[in-house]
Every structure is written in C-alpha cells, then in structure tokens.
Protein backbone atom coordinates (compact mmCIF):
# COMPACT_ATOMS: atom_id res chain seq x y z
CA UNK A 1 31.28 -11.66 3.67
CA UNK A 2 28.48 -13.44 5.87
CA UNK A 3 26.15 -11.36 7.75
CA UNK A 4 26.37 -11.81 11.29
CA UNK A 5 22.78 -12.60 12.82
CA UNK A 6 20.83 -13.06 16.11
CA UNK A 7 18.11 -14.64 17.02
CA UNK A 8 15.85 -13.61 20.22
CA UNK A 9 13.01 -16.10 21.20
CA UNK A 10 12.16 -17.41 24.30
CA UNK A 11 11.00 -20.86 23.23
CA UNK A 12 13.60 -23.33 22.32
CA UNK A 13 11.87 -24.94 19.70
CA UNK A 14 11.23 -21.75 17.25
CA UNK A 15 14.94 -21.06 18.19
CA UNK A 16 15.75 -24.48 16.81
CA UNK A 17 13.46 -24.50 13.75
CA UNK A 18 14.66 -20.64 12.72
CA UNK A 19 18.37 -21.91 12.85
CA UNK A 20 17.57 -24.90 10.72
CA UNK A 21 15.56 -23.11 8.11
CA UNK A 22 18.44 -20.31 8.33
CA UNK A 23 21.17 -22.85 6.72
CA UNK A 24 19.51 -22.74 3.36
CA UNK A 25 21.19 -19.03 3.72
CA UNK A 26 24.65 -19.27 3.29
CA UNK A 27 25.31 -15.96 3.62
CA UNK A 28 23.51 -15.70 6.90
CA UNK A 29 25.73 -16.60 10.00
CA UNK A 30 23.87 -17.32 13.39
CA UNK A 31 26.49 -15.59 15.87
CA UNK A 32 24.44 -15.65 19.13
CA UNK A 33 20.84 -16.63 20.54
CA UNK A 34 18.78 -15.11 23.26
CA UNK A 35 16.00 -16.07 25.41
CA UNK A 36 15.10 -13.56 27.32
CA UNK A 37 15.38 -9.48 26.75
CA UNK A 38 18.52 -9.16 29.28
CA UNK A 39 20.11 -11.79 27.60
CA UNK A 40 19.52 -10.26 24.22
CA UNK A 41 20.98 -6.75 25.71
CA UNK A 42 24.16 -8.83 26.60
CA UNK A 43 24.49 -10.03 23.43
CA UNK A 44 24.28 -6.40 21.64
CA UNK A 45 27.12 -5.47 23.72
CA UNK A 46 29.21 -7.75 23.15
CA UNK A 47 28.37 -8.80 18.98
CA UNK A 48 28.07 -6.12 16.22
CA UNK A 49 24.75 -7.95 14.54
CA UNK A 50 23.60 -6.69 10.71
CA UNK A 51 20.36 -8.85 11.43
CA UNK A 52 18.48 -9.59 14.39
CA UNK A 53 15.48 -12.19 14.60
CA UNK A 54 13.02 -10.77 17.23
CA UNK A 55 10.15 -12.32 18.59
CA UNK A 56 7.46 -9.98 19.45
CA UNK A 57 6.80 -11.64 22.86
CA UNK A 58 9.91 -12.13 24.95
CA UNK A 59 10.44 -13.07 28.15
CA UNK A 60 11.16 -9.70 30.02
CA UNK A 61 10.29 -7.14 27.42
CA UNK A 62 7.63 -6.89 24.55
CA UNK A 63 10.32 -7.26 21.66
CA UNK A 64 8.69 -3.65 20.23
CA UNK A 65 9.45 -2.27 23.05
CA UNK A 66 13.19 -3.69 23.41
CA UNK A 67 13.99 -2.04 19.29
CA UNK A 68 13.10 1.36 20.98
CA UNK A 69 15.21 0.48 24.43
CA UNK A 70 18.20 -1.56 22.50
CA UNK A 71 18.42 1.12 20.07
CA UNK A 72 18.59 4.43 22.31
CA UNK A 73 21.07 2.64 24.27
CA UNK A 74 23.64 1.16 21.70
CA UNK A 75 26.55 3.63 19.85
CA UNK A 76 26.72 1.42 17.36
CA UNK A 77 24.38 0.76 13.77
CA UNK A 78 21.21 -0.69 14.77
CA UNK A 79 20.80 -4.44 12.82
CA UNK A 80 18.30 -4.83 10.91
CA UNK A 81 15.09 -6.56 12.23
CA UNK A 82 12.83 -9.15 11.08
CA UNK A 83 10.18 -9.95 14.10
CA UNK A 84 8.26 -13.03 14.61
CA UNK A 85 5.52 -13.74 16.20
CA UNK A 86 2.17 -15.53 16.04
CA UNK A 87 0.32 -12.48 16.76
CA UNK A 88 -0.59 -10.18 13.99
CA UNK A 89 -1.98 -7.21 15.33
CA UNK A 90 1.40 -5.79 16.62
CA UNK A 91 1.95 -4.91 12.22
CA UNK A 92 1.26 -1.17 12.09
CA UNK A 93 3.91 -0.95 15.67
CA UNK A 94 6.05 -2.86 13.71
CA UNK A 95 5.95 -0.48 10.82
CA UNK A 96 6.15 2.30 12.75
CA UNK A 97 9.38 1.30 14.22
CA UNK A 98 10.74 0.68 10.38
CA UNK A 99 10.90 -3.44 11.28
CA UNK A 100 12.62 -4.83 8.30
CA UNK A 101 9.61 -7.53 8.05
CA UNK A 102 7.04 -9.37 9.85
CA UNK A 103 6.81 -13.27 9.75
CA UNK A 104 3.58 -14.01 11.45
CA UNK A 105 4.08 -18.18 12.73
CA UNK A 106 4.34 -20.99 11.86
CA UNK A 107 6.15 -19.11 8.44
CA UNK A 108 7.63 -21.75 5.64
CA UNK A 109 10.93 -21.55 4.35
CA UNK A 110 9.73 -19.46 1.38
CA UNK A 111 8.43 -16.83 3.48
CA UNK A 112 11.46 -16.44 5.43
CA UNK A 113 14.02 -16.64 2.34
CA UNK A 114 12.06 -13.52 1.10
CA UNK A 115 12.25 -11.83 4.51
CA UNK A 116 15.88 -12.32 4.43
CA UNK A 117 16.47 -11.34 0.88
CA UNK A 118 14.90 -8.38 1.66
CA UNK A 119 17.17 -7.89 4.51
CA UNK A 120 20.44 -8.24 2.59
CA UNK A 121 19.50 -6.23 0.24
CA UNK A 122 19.11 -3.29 2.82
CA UNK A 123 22.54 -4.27 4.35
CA UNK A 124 23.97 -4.41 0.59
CA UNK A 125 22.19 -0.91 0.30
CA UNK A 126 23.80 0.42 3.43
CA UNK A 127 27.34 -0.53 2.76
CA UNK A 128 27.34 0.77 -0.35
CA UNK A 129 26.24 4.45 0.45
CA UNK A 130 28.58 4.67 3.68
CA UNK A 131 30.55 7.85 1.84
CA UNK A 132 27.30 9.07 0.12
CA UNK A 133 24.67 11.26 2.50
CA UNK A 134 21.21 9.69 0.71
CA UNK A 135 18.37 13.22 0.22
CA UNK A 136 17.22 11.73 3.52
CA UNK A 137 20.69 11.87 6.12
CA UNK A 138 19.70 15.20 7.52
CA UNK A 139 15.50 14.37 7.57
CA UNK A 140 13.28 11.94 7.62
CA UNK A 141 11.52 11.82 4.51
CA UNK A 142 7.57 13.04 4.79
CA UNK A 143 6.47 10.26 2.11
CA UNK A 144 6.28 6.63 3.27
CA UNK A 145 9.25 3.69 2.17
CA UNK A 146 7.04 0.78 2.42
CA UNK A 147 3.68 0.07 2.42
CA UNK A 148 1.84 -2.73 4.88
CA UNK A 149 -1.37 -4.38 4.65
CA UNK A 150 -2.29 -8.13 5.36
CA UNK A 151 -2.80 -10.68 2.50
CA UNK A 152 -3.86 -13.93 2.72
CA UNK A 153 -2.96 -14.89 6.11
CA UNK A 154 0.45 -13.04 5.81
CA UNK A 155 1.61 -9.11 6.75
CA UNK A 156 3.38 -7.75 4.35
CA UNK A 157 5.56 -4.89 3.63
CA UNK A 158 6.07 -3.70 -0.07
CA UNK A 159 8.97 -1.40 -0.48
CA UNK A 160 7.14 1.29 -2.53
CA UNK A 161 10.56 1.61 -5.22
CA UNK A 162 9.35 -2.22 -5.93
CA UNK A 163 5.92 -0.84 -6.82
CA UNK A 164 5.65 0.11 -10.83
CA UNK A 165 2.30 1.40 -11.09
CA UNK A 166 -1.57 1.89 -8.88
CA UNK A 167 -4.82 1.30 -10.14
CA UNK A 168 -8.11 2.25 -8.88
CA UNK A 169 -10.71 -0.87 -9.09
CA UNK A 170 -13.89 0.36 -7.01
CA UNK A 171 -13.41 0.93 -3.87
CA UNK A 172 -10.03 -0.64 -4.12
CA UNK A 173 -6.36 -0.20 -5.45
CA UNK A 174 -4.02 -2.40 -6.82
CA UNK A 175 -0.69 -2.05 -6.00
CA UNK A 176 0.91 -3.75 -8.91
CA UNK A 177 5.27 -4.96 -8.89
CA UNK A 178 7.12 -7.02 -11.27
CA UNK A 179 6.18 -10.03 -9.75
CA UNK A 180 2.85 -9.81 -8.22
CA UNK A 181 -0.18 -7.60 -7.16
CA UNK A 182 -2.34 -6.63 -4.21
CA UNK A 183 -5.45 -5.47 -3.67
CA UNK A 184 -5.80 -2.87 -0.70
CA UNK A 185 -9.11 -1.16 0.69
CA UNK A 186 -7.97 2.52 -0.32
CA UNK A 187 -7.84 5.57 -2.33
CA UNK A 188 -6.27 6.57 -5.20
CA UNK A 189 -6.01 10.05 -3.29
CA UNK A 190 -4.75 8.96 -0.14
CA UNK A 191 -2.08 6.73 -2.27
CA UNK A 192 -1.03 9.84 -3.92
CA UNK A 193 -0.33 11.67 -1.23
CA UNK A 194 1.63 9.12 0.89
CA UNK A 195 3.85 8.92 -2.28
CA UNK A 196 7.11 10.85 -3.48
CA UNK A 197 5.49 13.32 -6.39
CA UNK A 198 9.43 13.34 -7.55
CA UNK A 199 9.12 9.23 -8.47
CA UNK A 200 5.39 8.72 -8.59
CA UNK A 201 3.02 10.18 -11.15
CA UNK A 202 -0.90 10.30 -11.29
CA UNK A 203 -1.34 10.07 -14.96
CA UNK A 204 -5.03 9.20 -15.01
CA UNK A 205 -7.52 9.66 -12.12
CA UNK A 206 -7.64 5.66 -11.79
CA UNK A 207 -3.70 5.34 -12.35
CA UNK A 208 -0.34 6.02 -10.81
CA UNK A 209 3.06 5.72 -12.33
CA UNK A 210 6.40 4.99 -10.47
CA UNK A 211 8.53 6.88 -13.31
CA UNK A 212 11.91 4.53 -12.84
CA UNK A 213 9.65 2.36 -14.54
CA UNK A 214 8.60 4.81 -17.43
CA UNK A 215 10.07 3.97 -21.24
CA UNK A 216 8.27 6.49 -22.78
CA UNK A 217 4.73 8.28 -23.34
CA UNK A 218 3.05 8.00 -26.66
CA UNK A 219 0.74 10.22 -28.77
CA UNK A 220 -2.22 8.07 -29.75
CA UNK A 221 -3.73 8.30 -33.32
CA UNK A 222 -7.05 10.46 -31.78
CA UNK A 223 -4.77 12.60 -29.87
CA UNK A 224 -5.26 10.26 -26.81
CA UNK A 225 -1.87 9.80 -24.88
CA UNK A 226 -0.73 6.48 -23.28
CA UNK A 227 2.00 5.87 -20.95
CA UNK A 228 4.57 2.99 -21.58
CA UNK A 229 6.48 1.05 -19.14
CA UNK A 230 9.70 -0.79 -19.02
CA UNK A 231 8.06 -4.36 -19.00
CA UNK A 232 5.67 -3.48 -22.31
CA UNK A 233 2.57 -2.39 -19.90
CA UNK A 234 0.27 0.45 -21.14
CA UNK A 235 -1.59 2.35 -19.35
CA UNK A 236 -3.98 5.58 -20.25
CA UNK A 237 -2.53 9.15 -19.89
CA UNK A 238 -5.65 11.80 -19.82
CA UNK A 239 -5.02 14.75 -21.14
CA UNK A 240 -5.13 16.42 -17.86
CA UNK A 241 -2.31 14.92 -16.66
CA UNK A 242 -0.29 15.14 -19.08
CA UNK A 243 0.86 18.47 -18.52
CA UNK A 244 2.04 17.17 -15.40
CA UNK A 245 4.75 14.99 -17.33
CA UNK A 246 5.47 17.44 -19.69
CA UNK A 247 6.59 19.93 -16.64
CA UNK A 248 8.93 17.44 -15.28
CA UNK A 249 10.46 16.97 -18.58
CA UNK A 250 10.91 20.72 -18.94
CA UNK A 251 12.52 20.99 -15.55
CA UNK A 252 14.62 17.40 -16.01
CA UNK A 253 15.99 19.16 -19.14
C-alpha cells in the first residue's frame, strides 16, 4: 500500500524538484502540496498524510512551530515529518519535536532516499504494533531514541537501536553501526547515561555495548574477558564490568 505524502514549501521550485526526486519512491504517493501554513492546515483536514515534507521556513508560520500547532489541533495520527530547509541551526528544535529527519538544502537524491527509508520504516513499525502497547504507551521513555550531531555538511539523526557499540578516542566517541561511524565531541559518561542500561552495556571504561548485538562473551587464556558481537567484532571486557553482564544473565535466566 503507498504511503500517502505532503509536501509544504513555499517556493515552487523545491516543490518541483522534491516531487521529481520523490518518483524514484514508488511507494511514496504525493497526495497534496502546500505553500503557505493555512494552506497546509487545509490540507490536514481534509487528507490523512503518513508523511509530511516540511520546510522549516513557510510562508505564515515557522514550520517548527506549525508540528506543535498542526498537531494539538488534529484527532487524528500525526504523519511523520521530514523538514527541509537550508538553515541548520533549527536541528536540536527539530529533535526536540521528534522530526523524523532533517535534510539541510540543496540535499541529493541519496540523502533523501535514506530520509525516506527511514520514514517507512517508522510507518512499517507503527502499523505493525497497532494491537501491541510498546513499554513506552503510558510514558515517555527517560533515555533518548536517536541521537543528532552534524557531519560533514549534513545533520543527522542515528536511531540509537542502529548503534552496535561506543568507543572512547580522546576527547571523542565513536558511535559505531553496521554501516558506518561517527565521531562526536563527548563522553563516554554522558553517552551512558542518555542510554537504556536494559539494551546498552559499559563493558570497558572506553566501550559500550548495544546487547541485541551481543553473540557471546569469552574467557581469554590470562583470564582477560572479551566481548563478541554478531558481525565478528571484539571488543575488551574488564573485569570490572563483567559482573555487570553476569547480573543480567542471572536475572534473564
């Protein structure tokens, strides 16, 4: 079934050029535009939109601003959103307001077939747990979803379930996934505590485990322990931490 999407811009042009780089997704079906914020509030009251295209800057409202307005004022499920914009300091509002992602302009075709993947795979998500109240229905969770930071010219936000292990390089960490890493001006401590202790693990002082990612933990020859993931990684356990595991095993079994 396509997804039914919107797109709000108020210049012609990136209205024309997000439509033609759209038809490269042929699950994505472009059911309305919008130019202006009252035209966009027409549209949500008339169209049941999974995905809406927002551009930060809109003629009539600051798009942030319209997610918090469109939202408190529809009955129905919010779409997802993907903003655009040119400007990249409105990231961490973005965040805030749980923004699907961020496409700063001009964005290629690459860059918005990953926003959108990411997209359907929240919609997927959302279908498909409908019947089933998620831990989080009745509270918002205290541990962040996604991370953000800026790479490269490009805001990004890394689901943190994507994320299969941290490590600490100076006065840096590396968020590492299956497919790439990223280098962010933190702490192993604060990373720690903005994560779920029930999926990630510290199992060294420079490294952080997501355990869906876990195969096993090993007994070195010198009584050293090492941690083993899913894709053949290793990564040092100290013997510290490892009484950490060895509690969630006990309570697991």
């Amino acid at each position: 079934m396509a997804i039914q999407a919107l797109i709000a811009d108020d210049e012609l042009p990136a209205r024309r050029k997000l439509r033609q780089l759209l038809r490269t997704e042929p699950d994505i079906e472009v059911a309305g535009e919008a130019s202006s914020a009252h035209e966009l509030r027409g549209i949500m009251r008339s169209a049941a939109p999974q995905l809406l295209f927002l551009d930060v800057r809109m003629l009539g409202m600051d798009g942030l601003d319209a997610i918090e307005s469109l939202a408190s004022s529809t009955d129905s499920e919010f779409p997802r959103v993907i903003l655009t914009t040119a400007y990249d300091h409105y990231a961490v509002k973005a965040f805030e307001l749980n923004a699907t992602d961020y496409l700063l302009k001009p964005f290629s075709a690459a860059r918005l077939h990953s926003a959108v993947a990411r997209a359907r795979a929240q919609i997927k998500a959302a279908e498909g747990s409908d019947d089933q109240p998620s831990r989080d229905a009745a509270a918002p969770s205290q541990f962040t979803t996604r991370i953000i930071f800026k790479s490269r010219g490009r805001i990004l936000f890394v689901p943190v379930s994507e994320i299969r292990w941290i490590g600490a390089e100076e006065n840096y960490v590396r968020i590492c996934t299956g497919s790439e890493t990223h280098l962010l001006r933190e702490t192993m401590n604060s990373m720690e505590q903005r994560l779920d202790p029930e999926l990630f693990l510290r199992v060294h002082r420079s490294a952080i485990v997501n355990l869906h990612y876990v195969k096993e933990v090993r007994t070195e020859t010198r009584g050293d322990f090492r941690v083993h993931l899913v894709n053949g990684q290793k990564l040092a356990m100290s013997r510290s931490y490892h009484a950490r595991i060895s509690d969630l095993l006990a309570r697991a079994g």
